[in-house]
Protein backbone atom coordinates (compact mmCIF):
# COMPACT_ATOMS: atom_id res chain seq x y z
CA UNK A 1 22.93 -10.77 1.89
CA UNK A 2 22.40 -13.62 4.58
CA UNK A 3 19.22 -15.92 3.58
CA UNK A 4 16.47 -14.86 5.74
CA UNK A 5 13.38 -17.63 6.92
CA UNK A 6 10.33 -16.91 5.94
CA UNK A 7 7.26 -18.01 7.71
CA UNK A 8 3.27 -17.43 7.20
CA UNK A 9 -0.04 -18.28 8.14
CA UNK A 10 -3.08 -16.64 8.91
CA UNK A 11 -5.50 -15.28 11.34
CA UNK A 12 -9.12 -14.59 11.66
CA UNK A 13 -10.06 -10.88 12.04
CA UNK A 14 -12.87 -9.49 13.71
CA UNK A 15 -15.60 -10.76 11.73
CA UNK A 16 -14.01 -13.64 11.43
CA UNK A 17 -12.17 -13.40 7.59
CA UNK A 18 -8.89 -15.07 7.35
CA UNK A 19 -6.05 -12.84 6.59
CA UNK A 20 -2.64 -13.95 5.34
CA UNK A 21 0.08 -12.97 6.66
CA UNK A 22 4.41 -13.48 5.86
CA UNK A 23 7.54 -12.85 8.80
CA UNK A 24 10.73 -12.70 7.79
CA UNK A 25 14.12 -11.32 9.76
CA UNK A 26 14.51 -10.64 13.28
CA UNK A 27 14.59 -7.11 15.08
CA UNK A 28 12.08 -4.27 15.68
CA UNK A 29 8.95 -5.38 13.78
CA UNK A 30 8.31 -3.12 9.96
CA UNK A 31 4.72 -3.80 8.68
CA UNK A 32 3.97 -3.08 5.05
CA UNK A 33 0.81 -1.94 3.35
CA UNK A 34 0.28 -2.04 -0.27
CA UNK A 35 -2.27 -0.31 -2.21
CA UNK A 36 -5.54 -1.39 -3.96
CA UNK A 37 -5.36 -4.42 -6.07
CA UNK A 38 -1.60 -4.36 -5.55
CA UNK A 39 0.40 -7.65 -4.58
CA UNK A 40 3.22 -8.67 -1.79
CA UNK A 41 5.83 -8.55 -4.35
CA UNK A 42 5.67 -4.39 -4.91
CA UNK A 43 7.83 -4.80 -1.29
CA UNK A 44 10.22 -7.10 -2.53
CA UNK A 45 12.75 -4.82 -2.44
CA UNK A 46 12.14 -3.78 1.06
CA UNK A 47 11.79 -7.46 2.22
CA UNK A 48 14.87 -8.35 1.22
CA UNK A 49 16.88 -5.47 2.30
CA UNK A 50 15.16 -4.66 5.93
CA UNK A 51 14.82 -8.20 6.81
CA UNK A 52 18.60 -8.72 7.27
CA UNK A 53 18.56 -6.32 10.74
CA UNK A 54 14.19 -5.71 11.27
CA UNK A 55 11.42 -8.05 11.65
CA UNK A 56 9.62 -7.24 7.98
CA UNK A 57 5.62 -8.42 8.27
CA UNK A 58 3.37 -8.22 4.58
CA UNK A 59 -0.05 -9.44 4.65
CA UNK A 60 -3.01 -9.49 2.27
CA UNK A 61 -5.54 -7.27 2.32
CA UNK A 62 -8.98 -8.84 3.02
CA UNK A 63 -10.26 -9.89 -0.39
CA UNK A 64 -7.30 -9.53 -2.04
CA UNK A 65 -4.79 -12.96 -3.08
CA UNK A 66 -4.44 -15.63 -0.36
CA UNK A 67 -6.82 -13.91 2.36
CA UNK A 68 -10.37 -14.57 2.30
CA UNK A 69 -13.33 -13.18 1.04
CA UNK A 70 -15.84 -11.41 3.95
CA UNK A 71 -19.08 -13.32 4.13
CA UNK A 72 -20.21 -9.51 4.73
CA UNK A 73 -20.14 -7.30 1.75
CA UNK A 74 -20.05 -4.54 4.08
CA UNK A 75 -16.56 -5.52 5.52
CA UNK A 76 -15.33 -4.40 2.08
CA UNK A 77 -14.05 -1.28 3.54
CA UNK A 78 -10.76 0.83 4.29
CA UNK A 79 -12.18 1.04 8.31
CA UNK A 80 -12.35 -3.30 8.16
CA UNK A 81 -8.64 -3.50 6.45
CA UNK A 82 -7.29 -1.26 9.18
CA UNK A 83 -9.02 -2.84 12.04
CA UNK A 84 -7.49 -6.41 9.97
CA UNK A 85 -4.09 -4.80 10.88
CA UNK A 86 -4.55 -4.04 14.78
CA UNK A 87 -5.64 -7.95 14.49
CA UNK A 88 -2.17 -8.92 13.04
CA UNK A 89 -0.69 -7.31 15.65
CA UNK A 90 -2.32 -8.43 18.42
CA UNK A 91 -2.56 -12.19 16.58
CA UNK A 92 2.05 -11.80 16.74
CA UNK A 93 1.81 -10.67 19.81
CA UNK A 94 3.56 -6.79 19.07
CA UNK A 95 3.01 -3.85 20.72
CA UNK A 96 4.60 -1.02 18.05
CA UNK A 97 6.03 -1.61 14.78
CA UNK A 98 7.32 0.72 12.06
CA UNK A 99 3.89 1.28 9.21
CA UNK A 100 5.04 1.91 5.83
CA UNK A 101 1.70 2.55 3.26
CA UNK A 102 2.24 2.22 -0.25
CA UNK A 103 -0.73 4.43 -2.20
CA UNK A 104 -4.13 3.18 -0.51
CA UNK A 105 -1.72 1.84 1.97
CA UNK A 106 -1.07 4.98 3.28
CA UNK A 107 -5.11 5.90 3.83
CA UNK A 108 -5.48 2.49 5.59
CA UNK A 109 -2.60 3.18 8.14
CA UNK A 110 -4.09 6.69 8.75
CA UNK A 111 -7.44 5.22 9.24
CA UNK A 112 -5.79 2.10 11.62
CA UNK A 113 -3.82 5.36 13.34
CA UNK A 114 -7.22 7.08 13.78
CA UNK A 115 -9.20 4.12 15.44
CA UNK A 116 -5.77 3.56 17.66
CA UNK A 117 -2.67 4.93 17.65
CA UNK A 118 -1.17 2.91 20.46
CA UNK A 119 0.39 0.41 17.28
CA UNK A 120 2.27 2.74 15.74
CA UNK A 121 5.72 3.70 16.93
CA UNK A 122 6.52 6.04 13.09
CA UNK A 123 5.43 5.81 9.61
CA UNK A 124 6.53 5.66 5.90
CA UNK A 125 4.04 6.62 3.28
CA UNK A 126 5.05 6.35 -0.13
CA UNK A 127 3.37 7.67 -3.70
CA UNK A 128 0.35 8.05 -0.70
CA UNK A 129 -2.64 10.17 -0.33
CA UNK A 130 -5.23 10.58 1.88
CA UNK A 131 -8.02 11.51 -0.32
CA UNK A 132 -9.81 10.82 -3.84
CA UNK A 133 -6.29 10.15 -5.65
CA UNK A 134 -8.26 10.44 -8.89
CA UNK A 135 -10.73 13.75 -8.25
CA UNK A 136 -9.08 15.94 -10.99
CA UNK A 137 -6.27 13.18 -12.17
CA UNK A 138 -4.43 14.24 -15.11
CA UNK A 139 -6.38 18.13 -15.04
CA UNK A 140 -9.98 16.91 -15.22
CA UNK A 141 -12.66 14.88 -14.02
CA UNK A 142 -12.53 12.09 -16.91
CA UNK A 143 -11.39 9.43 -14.62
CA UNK A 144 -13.88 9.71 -11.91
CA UNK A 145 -16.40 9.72 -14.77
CA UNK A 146 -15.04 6.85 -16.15
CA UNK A 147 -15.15 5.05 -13.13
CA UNK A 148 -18.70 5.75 -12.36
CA UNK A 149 -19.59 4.46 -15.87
CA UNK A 150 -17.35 1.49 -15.50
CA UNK A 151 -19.22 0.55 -12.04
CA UNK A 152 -22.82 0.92 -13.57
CA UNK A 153 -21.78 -1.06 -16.91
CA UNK A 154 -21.02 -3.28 -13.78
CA UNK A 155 -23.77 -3.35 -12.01
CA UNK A 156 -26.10 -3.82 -15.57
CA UNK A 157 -23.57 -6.98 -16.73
CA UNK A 158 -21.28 -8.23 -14.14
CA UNK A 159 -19.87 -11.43 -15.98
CA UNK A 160 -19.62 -9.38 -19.19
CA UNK A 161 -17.68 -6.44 -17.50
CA UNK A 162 -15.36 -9.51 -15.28
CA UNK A 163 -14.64 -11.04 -18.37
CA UNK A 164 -13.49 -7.71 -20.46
CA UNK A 165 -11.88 -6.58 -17.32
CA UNK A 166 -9.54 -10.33 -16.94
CA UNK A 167 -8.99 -10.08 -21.33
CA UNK A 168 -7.88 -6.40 -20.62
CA UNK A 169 -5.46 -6.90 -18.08
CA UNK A 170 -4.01 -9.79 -19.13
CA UNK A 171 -3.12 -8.24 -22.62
CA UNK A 172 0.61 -7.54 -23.16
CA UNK A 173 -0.31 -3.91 -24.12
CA UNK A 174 -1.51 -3.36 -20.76
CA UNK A 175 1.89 -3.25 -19.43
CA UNK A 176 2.47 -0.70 -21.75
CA UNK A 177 -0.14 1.72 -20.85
CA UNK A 178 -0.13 1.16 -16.79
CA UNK A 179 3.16 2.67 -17.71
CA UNK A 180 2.07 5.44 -19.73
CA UNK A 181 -0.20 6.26 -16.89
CA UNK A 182 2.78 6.97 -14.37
CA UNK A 183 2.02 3.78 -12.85
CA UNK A 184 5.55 2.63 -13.42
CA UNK A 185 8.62 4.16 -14.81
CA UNK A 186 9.09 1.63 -17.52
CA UNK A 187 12.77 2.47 -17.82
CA UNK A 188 13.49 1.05 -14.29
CA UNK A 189 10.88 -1.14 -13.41
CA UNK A 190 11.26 -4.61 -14.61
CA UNK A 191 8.56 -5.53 -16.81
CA UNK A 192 8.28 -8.68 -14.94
CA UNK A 193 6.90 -6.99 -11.82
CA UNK A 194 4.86 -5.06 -13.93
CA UNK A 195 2.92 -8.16 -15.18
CA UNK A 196 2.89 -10.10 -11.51
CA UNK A 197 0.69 -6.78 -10.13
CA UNK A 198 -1.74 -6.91 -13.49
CA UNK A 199 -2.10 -10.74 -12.97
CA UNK A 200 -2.77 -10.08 -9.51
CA UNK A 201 -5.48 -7.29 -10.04
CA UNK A 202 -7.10 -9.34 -13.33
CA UNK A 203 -7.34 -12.69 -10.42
CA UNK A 204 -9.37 -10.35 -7.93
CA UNK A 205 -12.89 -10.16 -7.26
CA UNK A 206 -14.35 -7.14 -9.50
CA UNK A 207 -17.12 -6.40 -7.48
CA UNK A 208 -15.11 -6.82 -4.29
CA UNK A 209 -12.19 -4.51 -6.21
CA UNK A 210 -14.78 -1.68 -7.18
CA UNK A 211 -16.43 -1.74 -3.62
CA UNK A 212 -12.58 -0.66 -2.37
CA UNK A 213 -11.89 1.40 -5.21
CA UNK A 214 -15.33 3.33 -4.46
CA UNK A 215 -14.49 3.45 -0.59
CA UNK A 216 -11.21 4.37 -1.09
CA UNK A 217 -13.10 7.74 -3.55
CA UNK A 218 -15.11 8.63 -0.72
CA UNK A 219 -12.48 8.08 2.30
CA UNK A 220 -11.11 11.50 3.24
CA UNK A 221 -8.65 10.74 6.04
CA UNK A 222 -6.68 14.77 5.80
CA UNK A 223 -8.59 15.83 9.40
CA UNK A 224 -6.11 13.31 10.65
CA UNK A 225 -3.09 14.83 9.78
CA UNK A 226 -2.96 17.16 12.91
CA UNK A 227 -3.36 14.47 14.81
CA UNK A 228 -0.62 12.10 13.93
CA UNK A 229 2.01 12.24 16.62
CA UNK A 230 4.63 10.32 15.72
CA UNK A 231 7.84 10.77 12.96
CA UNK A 232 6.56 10.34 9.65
CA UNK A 233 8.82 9.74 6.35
CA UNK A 234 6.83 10.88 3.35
CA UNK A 235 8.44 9.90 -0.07
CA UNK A 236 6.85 11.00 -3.62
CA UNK A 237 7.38 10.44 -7.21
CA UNK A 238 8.27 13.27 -9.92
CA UNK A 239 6.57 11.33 -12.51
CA UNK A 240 3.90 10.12 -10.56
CA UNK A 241 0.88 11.18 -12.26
CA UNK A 242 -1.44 8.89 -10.55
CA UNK A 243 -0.59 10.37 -7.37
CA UNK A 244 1.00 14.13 -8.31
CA UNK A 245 3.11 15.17 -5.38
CA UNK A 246 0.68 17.98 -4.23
CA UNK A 247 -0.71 15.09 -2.31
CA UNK A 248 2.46 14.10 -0.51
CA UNK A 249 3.76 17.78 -0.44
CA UNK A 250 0.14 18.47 1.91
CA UNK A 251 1.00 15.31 4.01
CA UNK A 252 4.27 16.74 4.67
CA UNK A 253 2.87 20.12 5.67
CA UNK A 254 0.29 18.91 7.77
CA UNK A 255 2.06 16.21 9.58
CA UNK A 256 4.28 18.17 12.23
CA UNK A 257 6.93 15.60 12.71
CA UNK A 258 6.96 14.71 9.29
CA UNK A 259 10.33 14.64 6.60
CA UNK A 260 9.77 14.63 3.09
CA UNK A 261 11.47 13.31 0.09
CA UNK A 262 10.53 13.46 -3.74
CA UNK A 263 12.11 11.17 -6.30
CA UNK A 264 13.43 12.63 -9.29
CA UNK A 265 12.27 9.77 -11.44
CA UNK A 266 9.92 7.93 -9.25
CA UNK A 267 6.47 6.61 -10.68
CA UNK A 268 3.47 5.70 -8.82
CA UNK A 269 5.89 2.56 -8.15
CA UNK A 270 8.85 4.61 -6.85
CA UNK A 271 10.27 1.52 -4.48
CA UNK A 272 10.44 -0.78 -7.36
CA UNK A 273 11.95 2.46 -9.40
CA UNK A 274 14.80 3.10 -7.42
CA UNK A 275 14.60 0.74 -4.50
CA UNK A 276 18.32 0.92 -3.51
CA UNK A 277 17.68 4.93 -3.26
CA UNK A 278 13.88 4.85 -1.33
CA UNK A 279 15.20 2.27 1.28
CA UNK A 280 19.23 4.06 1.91
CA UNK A 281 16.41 7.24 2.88
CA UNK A 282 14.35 4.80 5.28
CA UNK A 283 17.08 3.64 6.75
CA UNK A 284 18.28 7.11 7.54
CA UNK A 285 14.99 8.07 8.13
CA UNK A 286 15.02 4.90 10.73
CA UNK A 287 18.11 5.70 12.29
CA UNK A 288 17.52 9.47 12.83
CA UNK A 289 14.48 8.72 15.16
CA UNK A 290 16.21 5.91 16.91
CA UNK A 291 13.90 2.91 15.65
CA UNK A 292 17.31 0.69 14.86
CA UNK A 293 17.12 -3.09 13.89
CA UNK A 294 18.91 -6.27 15.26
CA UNK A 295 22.55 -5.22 13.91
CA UNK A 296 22.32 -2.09 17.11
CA UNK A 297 20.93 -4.38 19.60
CA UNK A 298 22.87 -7.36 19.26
CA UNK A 299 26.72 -7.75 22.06
């Protein structure tokens, strides 16, 4: 593959955070959303491949990494992240791109759909859901309760519970058991990339991560599904159990223009899994609804 510049810098949203922002490639501009916690490098994959014929654009979600911390609390919120994106767009000047949502990504692009739809020319949504991923995870109602327990241990001892939390994810072991989760399928992921998105959630704000986490609980964005009108790619995971298929099996259902595609041994992670497989589908996926990069426009 050709070497592809890179450039970044950021822009101040609405209330006036500064969000960070990477271009790469030329061609019809792709925008990529990752989920909760998650870091720029779980689209590595797609960056390198799609930026040889598209215009590929990752940011940072608002108190996550290299973008800033809202003075208001309150701007913690999936509605604030998607209004962040129509702000990249307008800040680079684009009328449409391509969305692709990994996990949370894909209830922040339905929410940034909701509030305006003129950005959005299709979508990808991958391991995605649009509601509580973790209301009856793994056949019961232990997570949720965990989490609410977590957040109050929180609330009683913040510096005690930041502290645990950083020793926690920083442990080798961890790697081990975000695997065991269906987080990643250990036996294709590199472990490497596994460690970069633990060191990236363990270097986040707690409080600012649980705010999301909770928002992202109560967010139910499924009345929007009949009202998404443009081609949709919806890829799941067999062995996601974070995110069981059910969730991207609805999506498909709901969403009339809408093609679907499940992994045989995708994780939560499925375009680190099998990368070379997810983006061959996009690009079809691409191609069938005419969205085609620089090599279809250029004499």
């Amino acid at each position: 593959m050709n070497a592809v510049q890179k450039t970044t810098g950021y822009f101040k949203s609405f209330d006036g955070t500064r969000i960070y922002y990477e271009v790469r490639g030329r061609g019809r501009p792709i925008v990529m959303s990752y989920g909760i916690g998650c870091v720029i490098n779980h689209w590595q994959h797609q960056i390198k491949n799609f930026s040889q014929y598209y215009q590929t654009i990752v940011f940072d979600f608002r108190a996550h990494h290299k973008s800033d911390m809202p003075q208001d609390r309150e701007h913690i919120s999936i509605d604030a992240i998607a209004r962040d994106i129509h702000g990249l767009m307008d800040h680079l000047g684009l009328e449409q791109a391509s969305f692709w949502g990994h996990s949370f990504g894909t209830q922040v692009l339905l929410r940034a759909y909701d509030i305006n739809p003129k950005y959005f020319h299709n979508l990808v949504f991958i391991n995605g859901f649009a509601s509580n991923p973790i209301a009856g995870m793994f056949g019961n109602d232990l997570a949720s309760q965990g989490f609410r327990l977590f957040k109050s241990g929180f609330d009683l001892a913040p510096e005690t519970l930041s502290y645990v939390w950083e020793i926690i994810l920083r442990n080798p072991l961890a790697v081990q058991a975000t695997a065991l989760l269906g987080g990643f399928n250990i036996t294709l992921t590199h472990l490497k990339d596994i460690e970069i998105y633990l060191r990236g959630v363990a270097a986040m704000d707690l409080n600012a991560f649980l705010k999301l986490f909770e928002n992202m609980m109560e967010y139910d964005a499924r009345g929007v599904f009949d009202r998404v009108d443009v081609p949709a790619l919806i890829i799941g995971g067999k062995k996601d159990s974070v995110t069981p298929q059910r969730y991207q099996e609805e999506m498909h259902q709901k969403i009339k223009k809408s093609q679907f595609l499940m992994v045989p041994y995708g994780s939560h992670c499925t375009q680190l899994d099998m990368p070379d497989f997810v983006n061959l589908r996009i690009d079809k996926f691409l191609e069938s609804i005419q969205y085609q990069g620089e090599r279809d426009i250029s004499p």
